[in-house]
Structure formats: structure tokens, C-alpha cells
Protein backbone atom coordinates (compact mmCIF):
# COMPACT_ATOMS: atom_id res chain seq x y z
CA UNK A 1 5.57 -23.96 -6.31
CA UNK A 2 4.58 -27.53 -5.79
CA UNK A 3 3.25 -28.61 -2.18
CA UNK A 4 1.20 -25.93 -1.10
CA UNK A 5 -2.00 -25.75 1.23
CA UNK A 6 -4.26 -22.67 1.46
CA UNK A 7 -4.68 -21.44 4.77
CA UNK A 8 -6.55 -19.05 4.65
CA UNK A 9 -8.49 -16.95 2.03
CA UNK A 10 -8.89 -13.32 2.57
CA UNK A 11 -10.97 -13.18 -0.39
CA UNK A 12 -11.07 -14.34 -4.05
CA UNK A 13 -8.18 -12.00 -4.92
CA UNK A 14 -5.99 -12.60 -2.12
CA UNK A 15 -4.85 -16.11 -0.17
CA UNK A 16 -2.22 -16.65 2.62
CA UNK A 17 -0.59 -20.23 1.94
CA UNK A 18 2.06 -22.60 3.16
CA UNK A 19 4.68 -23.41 0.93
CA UNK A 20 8.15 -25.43 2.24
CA UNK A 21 7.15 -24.41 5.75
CA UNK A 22 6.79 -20.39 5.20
CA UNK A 23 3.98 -18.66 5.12
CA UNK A 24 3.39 -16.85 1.85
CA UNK A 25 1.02 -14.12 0.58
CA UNK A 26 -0.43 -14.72 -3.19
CA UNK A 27 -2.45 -12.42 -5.12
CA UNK A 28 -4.63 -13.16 -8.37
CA UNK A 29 -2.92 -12.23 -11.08
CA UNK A 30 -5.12 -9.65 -12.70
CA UNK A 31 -3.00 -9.97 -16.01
CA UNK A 32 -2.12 -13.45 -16.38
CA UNK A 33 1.10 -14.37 -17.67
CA UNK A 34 2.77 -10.79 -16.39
CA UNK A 35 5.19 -11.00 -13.94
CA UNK A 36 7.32 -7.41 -12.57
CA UNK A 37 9.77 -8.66 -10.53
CA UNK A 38 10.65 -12.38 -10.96
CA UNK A 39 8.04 -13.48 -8.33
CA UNK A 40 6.56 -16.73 -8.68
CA UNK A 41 3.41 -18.26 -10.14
CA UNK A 42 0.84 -20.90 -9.16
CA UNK A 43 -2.53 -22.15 -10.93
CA UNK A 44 -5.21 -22.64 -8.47
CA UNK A 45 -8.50 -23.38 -9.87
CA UNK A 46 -7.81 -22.39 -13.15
CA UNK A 47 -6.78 -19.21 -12.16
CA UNK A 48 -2.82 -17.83 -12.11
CA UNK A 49 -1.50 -16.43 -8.59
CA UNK A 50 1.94 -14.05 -8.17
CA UNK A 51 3.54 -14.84 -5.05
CA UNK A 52 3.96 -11.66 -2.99
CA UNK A 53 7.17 -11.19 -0.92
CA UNK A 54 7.26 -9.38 2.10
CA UNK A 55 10.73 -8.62 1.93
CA UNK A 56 10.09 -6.41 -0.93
CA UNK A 57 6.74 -4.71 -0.29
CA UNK A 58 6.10 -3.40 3.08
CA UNK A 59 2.15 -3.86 2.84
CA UNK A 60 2.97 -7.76 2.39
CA UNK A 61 4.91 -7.67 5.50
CA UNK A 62 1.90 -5.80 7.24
CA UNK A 63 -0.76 -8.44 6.29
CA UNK A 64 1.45 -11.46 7.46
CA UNK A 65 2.05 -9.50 10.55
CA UNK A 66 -1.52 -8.60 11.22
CA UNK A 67 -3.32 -11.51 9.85
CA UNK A 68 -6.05 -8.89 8.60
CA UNK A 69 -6.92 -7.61 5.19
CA UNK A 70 -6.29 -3.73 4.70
CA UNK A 71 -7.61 -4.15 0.72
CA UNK A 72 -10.60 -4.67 -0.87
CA UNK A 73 -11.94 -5.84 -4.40
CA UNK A 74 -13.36 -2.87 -6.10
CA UNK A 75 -11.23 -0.43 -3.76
CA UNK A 76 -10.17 3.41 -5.08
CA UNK A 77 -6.88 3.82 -3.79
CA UNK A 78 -4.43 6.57 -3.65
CA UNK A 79 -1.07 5.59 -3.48
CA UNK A 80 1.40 7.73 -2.76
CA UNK A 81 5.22 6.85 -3.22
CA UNK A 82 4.36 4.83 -6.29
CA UNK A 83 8.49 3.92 -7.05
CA UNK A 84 8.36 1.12 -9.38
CA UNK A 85 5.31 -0.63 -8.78
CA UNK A 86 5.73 -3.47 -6.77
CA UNK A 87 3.28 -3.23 -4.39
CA UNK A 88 1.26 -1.44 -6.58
CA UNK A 89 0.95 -4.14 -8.87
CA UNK A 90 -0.10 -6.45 -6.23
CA UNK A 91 -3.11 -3.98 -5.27
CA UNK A 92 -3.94 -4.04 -8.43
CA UNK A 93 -4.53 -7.64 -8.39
CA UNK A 94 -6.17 -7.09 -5.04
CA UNK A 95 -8.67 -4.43 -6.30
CA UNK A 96 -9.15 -6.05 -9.35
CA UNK A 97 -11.31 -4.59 -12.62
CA UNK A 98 -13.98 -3.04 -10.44
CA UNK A 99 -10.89 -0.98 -8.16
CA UNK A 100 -8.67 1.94 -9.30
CA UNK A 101 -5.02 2.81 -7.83
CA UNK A 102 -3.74 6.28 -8.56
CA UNK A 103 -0.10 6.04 -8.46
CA UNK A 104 1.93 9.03 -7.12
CA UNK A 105 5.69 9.39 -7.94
CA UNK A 106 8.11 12.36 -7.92
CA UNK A 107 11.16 10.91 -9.04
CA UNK A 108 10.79 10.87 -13.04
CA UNK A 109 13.63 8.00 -13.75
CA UNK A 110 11.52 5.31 -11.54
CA UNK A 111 8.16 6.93 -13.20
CA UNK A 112 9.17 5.79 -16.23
CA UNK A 113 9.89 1.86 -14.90
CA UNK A 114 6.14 2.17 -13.19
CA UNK A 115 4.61 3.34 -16.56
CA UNK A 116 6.09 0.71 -18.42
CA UNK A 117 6.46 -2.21 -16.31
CA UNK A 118 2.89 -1.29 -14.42
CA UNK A 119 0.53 1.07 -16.11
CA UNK A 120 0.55 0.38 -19.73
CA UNK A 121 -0.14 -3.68 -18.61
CA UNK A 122 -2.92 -2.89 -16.09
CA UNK A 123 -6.04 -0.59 -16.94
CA UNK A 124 -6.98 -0.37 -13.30
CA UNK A 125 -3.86 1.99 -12.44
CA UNK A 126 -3.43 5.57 -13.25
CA UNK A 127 0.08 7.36 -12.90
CA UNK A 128 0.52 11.17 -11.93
CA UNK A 129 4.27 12.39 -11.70
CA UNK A 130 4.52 14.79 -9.12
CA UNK A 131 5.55 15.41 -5.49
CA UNK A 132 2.78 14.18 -3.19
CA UNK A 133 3.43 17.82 -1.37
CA UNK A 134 0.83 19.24 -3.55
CA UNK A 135 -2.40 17.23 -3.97
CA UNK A 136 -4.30 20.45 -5.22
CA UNK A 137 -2.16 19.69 -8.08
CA UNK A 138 -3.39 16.48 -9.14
CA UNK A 139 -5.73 17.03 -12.63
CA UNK A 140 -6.41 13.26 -12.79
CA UNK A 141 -8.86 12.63 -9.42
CA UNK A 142 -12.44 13.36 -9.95
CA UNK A 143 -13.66 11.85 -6.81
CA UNK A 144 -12.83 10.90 -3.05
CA UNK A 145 -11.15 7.23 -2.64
CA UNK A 146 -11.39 4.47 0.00
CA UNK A 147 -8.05 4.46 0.66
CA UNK A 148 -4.65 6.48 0.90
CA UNK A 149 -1.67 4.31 1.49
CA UNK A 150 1.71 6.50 2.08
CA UNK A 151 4.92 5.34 1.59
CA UNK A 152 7.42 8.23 1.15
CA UNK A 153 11.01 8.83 2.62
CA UNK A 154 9.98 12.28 3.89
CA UNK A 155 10.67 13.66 7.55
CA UNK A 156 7.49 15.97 6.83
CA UNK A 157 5.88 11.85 5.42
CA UNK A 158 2.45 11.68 8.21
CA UNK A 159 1.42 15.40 7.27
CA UNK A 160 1.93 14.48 3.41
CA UNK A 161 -0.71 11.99 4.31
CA UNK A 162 -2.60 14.04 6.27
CA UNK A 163 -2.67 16.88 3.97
CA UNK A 164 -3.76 14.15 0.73
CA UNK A 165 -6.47 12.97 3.01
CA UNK A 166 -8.10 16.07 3.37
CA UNK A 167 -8.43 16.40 0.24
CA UNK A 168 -9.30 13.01 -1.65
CA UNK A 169 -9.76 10.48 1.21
CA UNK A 170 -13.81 9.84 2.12
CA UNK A 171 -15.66 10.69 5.48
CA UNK A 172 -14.65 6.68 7.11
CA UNK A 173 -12.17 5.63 4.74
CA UNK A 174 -8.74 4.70 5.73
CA UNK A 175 -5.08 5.58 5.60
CA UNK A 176 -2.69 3.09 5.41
CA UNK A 177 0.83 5.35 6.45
CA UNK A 178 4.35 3.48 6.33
CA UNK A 179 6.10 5.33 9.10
CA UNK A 180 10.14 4.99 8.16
CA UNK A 181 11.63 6.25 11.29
CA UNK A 182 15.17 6.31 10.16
CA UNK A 183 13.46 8.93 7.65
CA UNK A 184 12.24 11.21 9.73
CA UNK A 185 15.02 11.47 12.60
CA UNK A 186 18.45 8.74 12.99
CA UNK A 187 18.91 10.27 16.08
CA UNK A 188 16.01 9.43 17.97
CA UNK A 189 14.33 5.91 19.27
CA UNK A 190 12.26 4.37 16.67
CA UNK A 191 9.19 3.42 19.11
CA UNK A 192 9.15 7.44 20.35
CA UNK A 193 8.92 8.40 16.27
CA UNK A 194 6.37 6.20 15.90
CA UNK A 195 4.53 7.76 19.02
CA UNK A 196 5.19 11.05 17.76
CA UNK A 197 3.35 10.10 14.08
CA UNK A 198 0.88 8.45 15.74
CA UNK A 199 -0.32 11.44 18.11
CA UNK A 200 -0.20 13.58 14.62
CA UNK A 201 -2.61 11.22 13.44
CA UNK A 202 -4.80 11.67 16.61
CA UNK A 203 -4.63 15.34 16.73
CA UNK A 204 -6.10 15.62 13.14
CA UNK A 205 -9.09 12.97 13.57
CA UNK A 206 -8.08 9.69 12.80
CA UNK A 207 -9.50 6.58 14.94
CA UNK A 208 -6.07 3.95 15.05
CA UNK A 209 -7.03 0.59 14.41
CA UNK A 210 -4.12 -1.10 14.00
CA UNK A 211 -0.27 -0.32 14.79
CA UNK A 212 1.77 -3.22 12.76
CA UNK A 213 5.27 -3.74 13.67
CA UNK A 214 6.53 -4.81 9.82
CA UNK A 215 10.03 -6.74 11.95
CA UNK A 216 11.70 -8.97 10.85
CA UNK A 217 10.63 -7.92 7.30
CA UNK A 218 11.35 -4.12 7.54
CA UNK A 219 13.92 -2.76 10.90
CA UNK A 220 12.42 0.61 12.12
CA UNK A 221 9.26 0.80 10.36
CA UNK A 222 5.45 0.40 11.08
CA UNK A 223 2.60 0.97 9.28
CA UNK A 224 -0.47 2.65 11.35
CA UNK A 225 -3.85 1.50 9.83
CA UNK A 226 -6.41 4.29 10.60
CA UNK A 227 -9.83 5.58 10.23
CA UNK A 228 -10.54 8.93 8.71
CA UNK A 229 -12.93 10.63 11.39
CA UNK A 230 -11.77 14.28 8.86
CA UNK A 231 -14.17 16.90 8.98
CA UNK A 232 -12.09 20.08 7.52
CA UNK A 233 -9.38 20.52 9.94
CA UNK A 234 -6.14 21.76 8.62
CA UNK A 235 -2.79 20.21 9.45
């Protein structure tokens, strides 16, 4: 990647640049010299960057859309609808040494790609293969996290988040919830899905800050950025 300007730093961990006119997301690579999916890599100050492409990981799209960071150095995240690990591997960068990501993943075939192209590389990121249905079920969380970013093909997908919130997410912390509408109904208008998931969210205590349209990245999709106001209230 040769003529490219920093535009903008989010923080140390994560920069939006300009490379060949386009406006690209790179994160520090926590593990330098790992790559997971063929992305590209650029020194900057001694240190090695992954480009991160929005095409293939829905909270990249989100960020260039938004303009606003949604991830924090030292962060606890639980992520849920792990897959392979592409995105997770870039919050792992984001998060860094001081941050933890517990990755969530039913399906035991991709499991096995996370663990060994994610998790046995990065120390910061803890797998648990199970169906996100049943947080009580989790034996590997100890504590609350910042952060519980959802992004499941379920029709039942905002009360999955809901229903982990309640238990692991902190009094203020946020959910990050990838609303597929296509998922949940083909037969209905995207915009009234996400109005539907969106009034769940409300019903059960979370403040919206943010409603990002993740076009021309993602069709039918959004991700809702909100605030968890939770006290004990059941979904």
C-alpha cells in the first residue's frame, strides 16, 4: 500500500486512511506478521497495520458509515456469532493486550477455523462453542463486559441480544446488534424490520445512539448502537 495519508486517527489502535482514492479502515496488528484473510499490510511508525475491509466485516462498514468509534483499547467484549473470526480478529487488534473478546459460535465446523486461525494466535480472545440461546450456559465469563456485539442469522437475533445482555453486559455499557432483515422476515420491508428491532430494544431499556445504515457495503442490514439503561427486566 504505497501513497497513503492518515485522515484521521480514532486512536492508537485504529486509523481511517486514504489509499488510491478510497477510504480505508486499518487496525494495529496486535500479532505482527499474522494475517487471516489475505488483507493487506502497512508499516506506520514502526508499527504493522491490517487493512480492514468493509465488504467483509459488517462493523468496518459501520465505522466508515458513522465516522465514530464503537471500540475501545482495553474493551471486554462479548461477541456473539463469532464464524471465523474476521471481525473478531480486527477487535482484537482494536482492544489490544489490556481488552478481552469472548467469541461465541454454534456451528462446530467454522469453530474449528476461529480456534485455529484466531484463538491459538491471539491471547486476548477466548472461544466458547455453543448457541448464543443460552448464556446461563457459558462456564468461561466471570464478570460483566463493556460490550455485546450480535451478529447472528436468527429471526429470534435482537432478543438473543437482549437476553445475553441481561446477563453479562454492565449497567451503561453498550450493544452493538447487526440487524439482518432478510433473516428475520423476506417478506416484509427492511426499514419496518428494523423499526420493529429497534422498538424491542426500547421496550427493554436501551437508550439508541446511533442507527447505521451499513449500504452499499451490506443490502438490508443495520447495526443499532445502544446504551444499556438494564435494570432486571426480562425479555
Amino acid at each position: 500500500m504505497n501513497n497513503m495519508n492518515i485522515l484521521f486517527k480514532f486512536n492508537d489502535n485504529l486509523l481511517l486512511v486514504k489509499h488510491n482514492n478510497h477510504q480505508r479502515l486499518i487496525t494495529k496488528n496486535l500479532k505482527p506478521g499474522n494475517q487471516l484473510y489475505g488483507e493487506n499490510i502497512k508499516m506506520i511508525n514502526n508499527s504493522e497495520y491490517r487493512t480492514w475491509d468493509p465488504f467483509r466485516s459488517k462493523m468496518s462498514a459501520a465505522i466508515l458509515n458513522s465516522n465514530k468509534n464503537l471500540v475501545n483499547s482495553g474493551d471486554n467484549i462479548l461477541y456473539l456469532g463469532a464464524s471465523t473470526g474476521t471481525t473478531v480478529s480486527h477487535l482484537s487488534d482494536i482492544v489490544g493486550s489490556t481488552g478481552l473478546i469472548y467469541g461465541i459460535e454454534v456451528a462446530h465446523r467454522v469453530a474449528s477455523k476461529f480456534i485455529e486461525k484466531v484463538v491459538k494466535i491471539r491471547n486476548n480472545v477466548i472461544p466458547i462453542i455453543i448457541d448464543a440461546r443460552y448464556p446461563e450456559k457459558y462456564v468461561n465469563i466471570f464478570d460483566k463486559v463493556d460490550i455485546v456485539y450480535c451478529d447472528i442469522a436468527q429471526q429470534d437475533q435482537t432478543f438473543i441480544a437482549i437476553k445475553n445482555c441481561l446477563k453479562y453486559l454492565k449497567v451503561n455499557g453498550y450493544l452493538i446488534l447487526v440487524i439482518k432483515a432478510r433473516s428475520i422476515d423476506v417478506t416484509k420491508n427492511p426499514k419496518d424490520i428494523f423499526k420493529q428491532e429497534i422498538k424491542k430494544l426500547k421496550d427493554n431499556n436501551f437508550k439508541i445512539m446511533e442507527e447505521i445504515n451499513l449500504e452499499p457495503f451490506d443490502r438490508d442490514h443495520m447495526i443499532v448502537y445502544a446504551v444499556n439503561n438494564l435494570s432486571n427486566k426480562a425479555v
